[in-house]
N, C-alpha and C. Protein backbone atom coordinates (compact mmCIF):
# COMPACT_ATOMS: atom_id res chain seq x y z
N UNK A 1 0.84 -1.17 0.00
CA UNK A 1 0.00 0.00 0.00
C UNK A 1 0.89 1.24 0.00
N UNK A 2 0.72 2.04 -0.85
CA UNK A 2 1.09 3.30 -0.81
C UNK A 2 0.96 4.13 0.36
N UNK A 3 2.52 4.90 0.96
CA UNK A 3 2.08 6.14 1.85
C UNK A 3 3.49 6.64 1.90
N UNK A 4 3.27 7.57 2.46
CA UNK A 4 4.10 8.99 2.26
C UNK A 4 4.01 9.69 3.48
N UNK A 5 4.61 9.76 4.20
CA UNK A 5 4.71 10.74 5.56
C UNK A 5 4.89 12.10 5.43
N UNK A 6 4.40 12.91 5.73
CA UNK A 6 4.77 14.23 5.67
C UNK A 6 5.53 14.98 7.14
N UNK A 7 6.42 15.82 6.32
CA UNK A 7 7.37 16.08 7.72
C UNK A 7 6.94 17.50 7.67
N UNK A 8 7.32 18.11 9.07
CA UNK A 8 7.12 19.69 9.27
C UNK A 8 7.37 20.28 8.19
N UNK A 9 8.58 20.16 7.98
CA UNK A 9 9.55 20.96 6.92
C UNK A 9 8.86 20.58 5.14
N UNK A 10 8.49 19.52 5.06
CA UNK A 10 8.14 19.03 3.97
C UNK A 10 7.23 20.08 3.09
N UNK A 11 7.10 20.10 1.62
CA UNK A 11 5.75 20.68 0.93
C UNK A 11 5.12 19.42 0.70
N UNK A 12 3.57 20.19 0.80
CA UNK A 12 2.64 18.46 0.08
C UNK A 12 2.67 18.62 -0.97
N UNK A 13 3.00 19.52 -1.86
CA UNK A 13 2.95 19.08 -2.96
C UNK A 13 4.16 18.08 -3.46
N UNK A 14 5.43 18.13 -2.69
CA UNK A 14 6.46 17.27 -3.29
C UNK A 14 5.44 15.33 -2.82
N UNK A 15 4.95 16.19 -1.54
CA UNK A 15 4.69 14.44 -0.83
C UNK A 15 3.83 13.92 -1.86
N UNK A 16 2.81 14.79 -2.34
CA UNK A 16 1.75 14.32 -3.23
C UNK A 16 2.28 13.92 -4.59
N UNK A 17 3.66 14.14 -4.86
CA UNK A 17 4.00 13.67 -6.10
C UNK A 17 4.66 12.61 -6.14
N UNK A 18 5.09 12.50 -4.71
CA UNK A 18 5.69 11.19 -4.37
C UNK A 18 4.84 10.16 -4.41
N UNK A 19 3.48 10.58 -3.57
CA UNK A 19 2.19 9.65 -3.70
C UNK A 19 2.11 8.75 -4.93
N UNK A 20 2.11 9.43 -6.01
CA UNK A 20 1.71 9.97 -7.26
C UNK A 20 2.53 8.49 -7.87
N UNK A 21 3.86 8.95 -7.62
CA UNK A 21 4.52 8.35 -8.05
C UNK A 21 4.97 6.14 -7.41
N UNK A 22 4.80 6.19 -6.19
CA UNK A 22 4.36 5.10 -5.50
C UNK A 22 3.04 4.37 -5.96
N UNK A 23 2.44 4.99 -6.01
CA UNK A 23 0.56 4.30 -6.77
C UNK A 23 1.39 4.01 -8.19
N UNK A 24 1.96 4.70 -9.06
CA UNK A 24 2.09 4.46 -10.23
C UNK A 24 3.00 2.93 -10.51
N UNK A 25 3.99 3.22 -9.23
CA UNK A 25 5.14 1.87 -9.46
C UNK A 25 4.72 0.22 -8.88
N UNK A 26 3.53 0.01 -8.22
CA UNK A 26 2.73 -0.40 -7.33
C UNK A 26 1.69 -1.26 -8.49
N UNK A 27 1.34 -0.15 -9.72
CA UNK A 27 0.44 -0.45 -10.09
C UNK A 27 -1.07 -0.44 -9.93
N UNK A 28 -1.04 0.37 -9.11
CA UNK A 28 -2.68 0.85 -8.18
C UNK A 28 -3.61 1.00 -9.21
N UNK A 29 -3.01 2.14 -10.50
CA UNK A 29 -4.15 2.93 -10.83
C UNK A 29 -4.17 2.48 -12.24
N UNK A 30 -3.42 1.26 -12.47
CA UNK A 30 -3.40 0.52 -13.78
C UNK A 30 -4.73 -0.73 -13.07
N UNK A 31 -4.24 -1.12 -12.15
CA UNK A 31 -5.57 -2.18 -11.77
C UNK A 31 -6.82 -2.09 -11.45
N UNK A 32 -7.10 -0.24 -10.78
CA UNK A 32 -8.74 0.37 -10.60
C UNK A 32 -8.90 0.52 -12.03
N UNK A 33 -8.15 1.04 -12.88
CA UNK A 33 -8.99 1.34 -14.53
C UNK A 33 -9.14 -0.20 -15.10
N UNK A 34 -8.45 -1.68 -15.23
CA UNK A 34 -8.70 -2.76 -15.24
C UNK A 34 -10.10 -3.32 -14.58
N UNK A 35 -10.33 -2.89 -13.42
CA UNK A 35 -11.42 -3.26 -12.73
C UNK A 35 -12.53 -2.24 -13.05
N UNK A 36 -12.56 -1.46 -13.40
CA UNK A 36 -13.71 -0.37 -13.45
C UNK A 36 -15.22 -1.16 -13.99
N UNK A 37 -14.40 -2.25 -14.94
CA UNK A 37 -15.59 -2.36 -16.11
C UNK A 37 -15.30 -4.02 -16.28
N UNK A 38 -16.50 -4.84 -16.26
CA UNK A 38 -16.23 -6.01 -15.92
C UNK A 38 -16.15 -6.90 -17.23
N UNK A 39 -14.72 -7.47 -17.41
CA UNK A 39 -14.26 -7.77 -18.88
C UNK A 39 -14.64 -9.49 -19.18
N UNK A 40 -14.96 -9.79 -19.58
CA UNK A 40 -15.47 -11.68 -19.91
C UNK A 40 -14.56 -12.43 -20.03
N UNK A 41 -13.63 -13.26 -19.33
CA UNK A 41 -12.73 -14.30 -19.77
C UNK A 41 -12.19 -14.29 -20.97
N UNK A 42 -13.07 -14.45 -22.01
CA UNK A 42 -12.74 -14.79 -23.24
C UNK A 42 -12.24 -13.20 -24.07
N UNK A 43 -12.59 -12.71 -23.74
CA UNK A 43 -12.10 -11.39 -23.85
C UNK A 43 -10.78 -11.11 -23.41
N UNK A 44 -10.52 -11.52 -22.36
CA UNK A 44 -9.38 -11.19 -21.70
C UNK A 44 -8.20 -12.29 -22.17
N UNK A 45 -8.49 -13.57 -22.60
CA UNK A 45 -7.81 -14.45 -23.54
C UNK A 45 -7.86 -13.75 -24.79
N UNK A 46 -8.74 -13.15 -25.20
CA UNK A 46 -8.21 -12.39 -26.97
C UNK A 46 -7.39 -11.26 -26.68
N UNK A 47 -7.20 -10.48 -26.11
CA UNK A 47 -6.71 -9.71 -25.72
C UNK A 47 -5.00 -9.72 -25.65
N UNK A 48 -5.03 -10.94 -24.22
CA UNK A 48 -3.43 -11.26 -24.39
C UNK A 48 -3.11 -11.77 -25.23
N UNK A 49 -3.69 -12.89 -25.93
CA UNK A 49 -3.14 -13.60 -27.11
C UNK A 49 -2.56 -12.09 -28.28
N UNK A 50 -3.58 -11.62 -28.56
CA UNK A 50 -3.29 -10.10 -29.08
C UNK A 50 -2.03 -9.11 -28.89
N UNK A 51 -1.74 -9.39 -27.56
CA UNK A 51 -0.42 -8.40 -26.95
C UNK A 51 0.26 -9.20 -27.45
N UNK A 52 0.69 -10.95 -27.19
CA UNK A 52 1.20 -11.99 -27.52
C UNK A 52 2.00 -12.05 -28.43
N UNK A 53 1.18 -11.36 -29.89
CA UNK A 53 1.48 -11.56 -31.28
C UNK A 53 2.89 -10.31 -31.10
N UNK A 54 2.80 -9.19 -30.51
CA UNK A 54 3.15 -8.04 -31.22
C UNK A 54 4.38 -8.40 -30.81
């Protein structure tokens, strides 16, 4: 799970880009847009087979 402490001294905006950047390496916000929308097995076999080829 992603987190980021913020110190006195700190800006949130650096922390929030750190955030930013932790969710991204994690894979967080590649797997909520995966999940958003509910994909059919067989779909998801054409798909990779598809990546597969390239």
């Amino acid at each position: 799970m992603a987190e980021v402490k913020i110190e006195t001294n700190r800006d949130f905006e650096k922390a929030l880009r750190g955030f930013k950047l932790q969710c991204k390496r994690e894979g967080i916000i590649k797997r909520c847009r995966e999940r958003q929308y509910y994909t059919k097995p067989s779909q998801k076999r054409r798909e990779k087979a598809k990546n597969k080829k390239r």
